[in-house]
Protein backbone atom coordinates (compact mmCIF):
# COMPACT_ATOMS: atom_id res chain seq x y z
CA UNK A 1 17.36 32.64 37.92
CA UNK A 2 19.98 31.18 35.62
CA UNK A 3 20.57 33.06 32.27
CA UNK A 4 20.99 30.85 29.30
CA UNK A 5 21.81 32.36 25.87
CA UNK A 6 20.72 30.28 22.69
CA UNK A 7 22.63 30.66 19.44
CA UNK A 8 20.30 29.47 16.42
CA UNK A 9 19.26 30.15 13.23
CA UNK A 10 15.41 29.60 12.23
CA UNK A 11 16.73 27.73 8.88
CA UNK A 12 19.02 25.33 10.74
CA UNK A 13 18.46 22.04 10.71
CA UNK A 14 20.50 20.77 13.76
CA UNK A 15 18.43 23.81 15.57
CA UNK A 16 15.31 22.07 14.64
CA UNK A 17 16.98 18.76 15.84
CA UNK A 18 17.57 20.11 19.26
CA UNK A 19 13.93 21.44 19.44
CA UNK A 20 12.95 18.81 22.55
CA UNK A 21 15.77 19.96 24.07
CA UNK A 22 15.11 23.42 23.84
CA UNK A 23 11.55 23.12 24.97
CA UNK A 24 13.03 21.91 27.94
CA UNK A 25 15.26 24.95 28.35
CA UNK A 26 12.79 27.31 27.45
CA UNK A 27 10.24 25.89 30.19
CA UNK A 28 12.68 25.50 33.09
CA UNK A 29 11.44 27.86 35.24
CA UNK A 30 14.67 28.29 36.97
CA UNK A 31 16.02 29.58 33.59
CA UNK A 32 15.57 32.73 31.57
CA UNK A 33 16.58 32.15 27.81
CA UNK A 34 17.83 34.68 25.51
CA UNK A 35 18.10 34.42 21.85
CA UNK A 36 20.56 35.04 19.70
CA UNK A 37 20.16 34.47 15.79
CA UNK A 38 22.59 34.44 13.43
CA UNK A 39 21.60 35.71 10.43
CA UNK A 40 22.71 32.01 8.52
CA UNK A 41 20.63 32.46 4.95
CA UNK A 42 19.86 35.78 2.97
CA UNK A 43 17.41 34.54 0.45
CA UNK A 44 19.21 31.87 -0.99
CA UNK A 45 17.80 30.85 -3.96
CA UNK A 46 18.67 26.27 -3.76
CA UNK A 47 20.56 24.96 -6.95
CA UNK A 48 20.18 21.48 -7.24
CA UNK A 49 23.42 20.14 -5.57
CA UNK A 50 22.59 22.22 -2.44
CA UNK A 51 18.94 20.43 -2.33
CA UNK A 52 20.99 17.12 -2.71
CA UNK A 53 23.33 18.19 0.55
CA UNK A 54 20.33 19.44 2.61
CA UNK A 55 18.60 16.03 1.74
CA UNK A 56 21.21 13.68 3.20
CA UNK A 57 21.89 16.09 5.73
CA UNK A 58 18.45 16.28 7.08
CA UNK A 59 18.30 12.59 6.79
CA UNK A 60 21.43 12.50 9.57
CA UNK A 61 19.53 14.90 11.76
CA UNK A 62 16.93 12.80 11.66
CA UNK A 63 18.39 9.56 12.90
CA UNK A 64 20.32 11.48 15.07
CA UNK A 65 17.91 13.61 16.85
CA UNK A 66 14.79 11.59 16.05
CA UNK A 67 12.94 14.67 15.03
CA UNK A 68 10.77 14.39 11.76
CA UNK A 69 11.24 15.76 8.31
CA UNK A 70 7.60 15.91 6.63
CA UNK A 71 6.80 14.36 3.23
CA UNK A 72 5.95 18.12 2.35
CA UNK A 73 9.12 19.19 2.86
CA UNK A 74 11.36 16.92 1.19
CA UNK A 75 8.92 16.76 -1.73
CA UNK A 76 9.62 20.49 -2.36
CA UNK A 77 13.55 19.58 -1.95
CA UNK A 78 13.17 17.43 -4.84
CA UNK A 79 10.60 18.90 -6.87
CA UNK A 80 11.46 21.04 -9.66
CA UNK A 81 9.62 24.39 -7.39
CA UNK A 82 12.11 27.58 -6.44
CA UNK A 83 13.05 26.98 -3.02
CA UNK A 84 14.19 29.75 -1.61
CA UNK A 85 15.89 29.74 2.03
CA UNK A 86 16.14 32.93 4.22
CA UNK A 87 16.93 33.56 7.62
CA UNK A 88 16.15 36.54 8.16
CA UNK A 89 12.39 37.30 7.53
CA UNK A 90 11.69 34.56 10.17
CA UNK A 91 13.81 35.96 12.72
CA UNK A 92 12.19 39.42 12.54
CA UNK A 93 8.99 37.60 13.05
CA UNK A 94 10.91 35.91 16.01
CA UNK A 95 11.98 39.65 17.46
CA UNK A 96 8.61 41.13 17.14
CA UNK A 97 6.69 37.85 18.96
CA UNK A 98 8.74 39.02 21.67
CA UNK A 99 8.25 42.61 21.48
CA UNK A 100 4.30 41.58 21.31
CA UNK A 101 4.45 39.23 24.37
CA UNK A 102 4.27 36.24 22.74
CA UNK A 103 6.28 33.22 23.60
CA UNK A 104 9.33 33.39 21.58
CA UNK A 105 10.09 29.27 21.38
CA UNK A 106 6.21 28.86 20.76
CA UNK A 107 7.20 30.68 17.62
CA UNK A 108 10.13 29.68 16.71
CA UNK A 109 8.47 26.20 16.64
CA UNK A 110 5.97 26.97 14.46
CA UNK A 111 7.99 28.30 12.47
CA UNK A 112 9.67 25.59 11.96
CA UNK A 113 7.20 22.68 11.77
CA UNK A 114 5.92 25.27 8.87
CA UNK A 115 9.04 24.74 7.28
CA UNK A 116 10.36 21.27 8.25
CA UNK A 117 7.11 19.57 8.43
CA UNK A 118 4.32 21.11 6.37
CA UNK A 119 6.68 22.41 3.88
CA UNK A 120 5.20 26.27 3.44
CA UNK A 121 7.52 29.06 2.74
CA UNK A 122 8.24 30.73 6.22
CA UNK A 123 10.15 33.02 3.48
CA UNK A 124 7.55 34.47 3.05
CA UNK A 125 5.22 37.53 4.63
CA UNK A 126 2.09 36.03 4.46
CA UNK A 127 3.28 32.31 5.77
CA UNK A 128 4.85 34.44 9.00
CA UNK A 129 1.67 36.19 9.43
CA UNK A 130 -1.05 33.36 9.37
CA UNK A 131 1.62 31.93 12.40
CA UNK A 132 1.39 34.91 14.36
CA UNK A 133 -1.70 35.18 14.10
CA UNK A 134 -2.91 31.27 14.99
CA UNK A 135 -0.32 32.62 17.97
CA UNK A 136 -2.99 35.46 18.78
CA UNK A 137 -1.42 38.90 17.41
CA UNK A 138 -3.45 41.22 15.57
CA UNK A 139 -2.93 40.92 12.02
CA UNK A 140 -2.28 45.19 11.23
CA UNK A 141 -0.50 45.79 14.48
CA UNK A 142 1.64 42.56 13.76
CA UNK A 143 2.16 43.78 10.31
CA UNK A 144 3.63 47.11 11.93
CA UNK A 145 5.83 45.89 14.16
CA UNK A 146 7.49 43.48 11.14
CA UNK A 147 8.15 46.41 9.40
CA UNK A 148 9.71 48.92 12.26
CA UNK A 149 11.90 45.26 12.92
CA UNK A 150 13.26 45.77 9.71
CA UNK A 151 15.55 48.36 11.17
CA UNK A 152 16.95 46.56 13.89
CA UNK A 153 17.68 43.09 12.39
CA UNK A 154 20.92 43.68 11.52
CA UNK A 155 22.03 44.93 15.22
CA UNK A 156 20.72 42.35 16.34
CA UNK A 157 22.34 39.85 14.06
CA UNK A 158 26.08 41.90 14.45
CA UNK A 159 25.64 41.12 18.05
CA UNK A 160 25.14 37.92 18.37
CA UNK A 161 28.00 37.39 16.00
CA UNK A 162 30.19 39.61 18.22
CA UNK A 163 29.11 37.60 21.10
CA UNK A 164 29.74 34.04 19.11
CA UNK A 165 33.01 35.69 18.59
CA UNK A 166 33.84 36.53 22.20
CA UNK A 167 32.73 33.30 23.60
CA UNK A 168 34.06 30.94 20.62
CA UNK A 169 31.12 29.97 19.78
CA UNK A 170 31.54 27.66 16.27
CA UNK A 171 28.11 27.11 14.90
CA UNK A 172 24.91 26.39 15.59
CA UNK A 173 23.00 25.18 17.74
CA UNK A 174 25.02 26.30 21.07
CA UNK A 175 23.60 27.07 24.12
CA UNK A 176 25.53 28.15 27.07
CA UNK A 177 24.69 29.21 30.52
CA UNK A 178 26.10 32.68 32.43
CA UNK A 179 27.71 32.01 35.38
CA UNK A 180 28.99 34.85 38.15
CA UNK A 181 31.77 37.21 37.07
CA UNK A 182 31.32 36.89 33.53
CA UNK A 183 31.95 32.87 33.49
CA UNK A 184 29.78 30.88 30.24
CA UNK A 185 29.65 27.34 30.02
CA UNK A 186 29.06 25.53 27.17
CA UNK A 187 25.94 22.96 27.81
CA UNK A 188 26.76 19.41 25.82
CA UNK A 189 23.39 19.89 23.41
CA UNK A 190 24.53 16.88 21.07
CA UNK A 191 24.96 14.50 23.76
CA UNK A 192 21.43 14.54 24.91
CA UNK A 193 19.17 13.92 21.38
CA UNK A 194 16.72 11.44 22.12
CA UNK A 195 17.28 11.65 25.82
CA UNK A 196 15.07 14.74 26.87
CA UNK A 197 14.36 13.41 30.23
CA UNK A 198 18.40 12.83 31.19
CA UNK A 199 18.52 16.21 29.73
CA UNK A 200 16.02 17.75 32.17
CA UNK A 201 18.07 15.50 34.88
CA UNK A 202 21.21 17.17 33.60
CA UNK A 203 20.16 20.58 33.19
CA UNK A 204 19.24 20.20 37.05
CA UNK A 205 22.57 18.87 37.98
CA UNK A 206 23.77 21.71 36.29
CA UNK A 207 21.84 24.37 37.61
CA UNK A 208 22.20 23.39 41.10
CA UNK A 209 25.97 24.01 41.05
């Protein structure tokens, strides 16, 4: 088994981008994928010139990746709604699916069609908790856990920042693979949008080495 470590942020939009490609990763069962968020957005309230940036940025990602923005979505970009952006609330929802037993990418996805696609606000509780629950947690015991991951957020955050820092990590999304003796390797993400099954052909190729 082949460890492969995932930087990401919920509220990135190159993450969402690489989502095939991920959902190869994360079903390879010759691989076992850790997470690592990076604490991108604290509740960033969108002026109207970051709306504008996000816009024609998500429109690159888009042709790029060929993943779709919803009419939802970019309707609340350009509406005259708060938008508020956070990273933050979403990943504790992402620490305690996996605390709960529930398939970490399964959430992470939801999360963000919710955002990208439907256009709800995965800022807040109550968005998070009709997920988890579609997902099959228990709605109090969910609830609980949330809160308790409240205190661990930010350790988990400073370490995945340490580790971006010890493996130059520059942004996200980067995966890498461990090898023996400490070795990562940097797996060519951008190189493979659109092209899930050469990825699955690569990822093979790379694994067999």
């Amino acid at each position: 088994m082949v460890k492969a470590h995932y930087f990401y942020d919920p509220m990135c939009g190159w993450c969402y981008g690489a989502t095939p490609l991920l959902e190869v990763v994360a079903a390879h069962p010759g691989i076992e994928l850790h997470y690592h968020p990076g604490g991108m957005l604290d509740n960033r309230l969108l002026e109207t010139g970051m709306r504008q940036h996000i816009i024609q940025s998500d429109q690159r990602i888009g042709q790029e990746t060929g993943q779709v923005f919803g009419d939802r979505y970019l309707n609340r970009l350009q509406s005259a709604e708060p938008v508020v952006l956070d990273s933050y609330l979403p990943t504790r929802a992402l620490l305690v699916a996996k605390d709960m037993g529930l398939d970490t990418f399964a959430m992470l996805k939801a999360i963000q069609s919710a955002h990208y696609q439907q256009g709800r606000n995965v800022n807040e509780l109550e968005t998070l908790l009709a997920i988890a629950v579609a997902m099959g947690a228990p709605s109090d015991s969910w609830l609980q856990q949330m809160a308790r991951a409240d205190q661990v957020l930010t350790s988990v955050i400073s370490q995945s920042h340490s580790l971006m820092q010890t493996h130059q990590v520059g942004g996200f999304p980067t995966l890498m693979i461990e090898r023996e003796h400490g070795r990562w390797k940097k797996l060519p993400l951008n190189q493979f949008y659109r092209r899930p099954a050469d990825w699955q052909q690569y990822l093979t190729q790379v694994l067999s080495v």
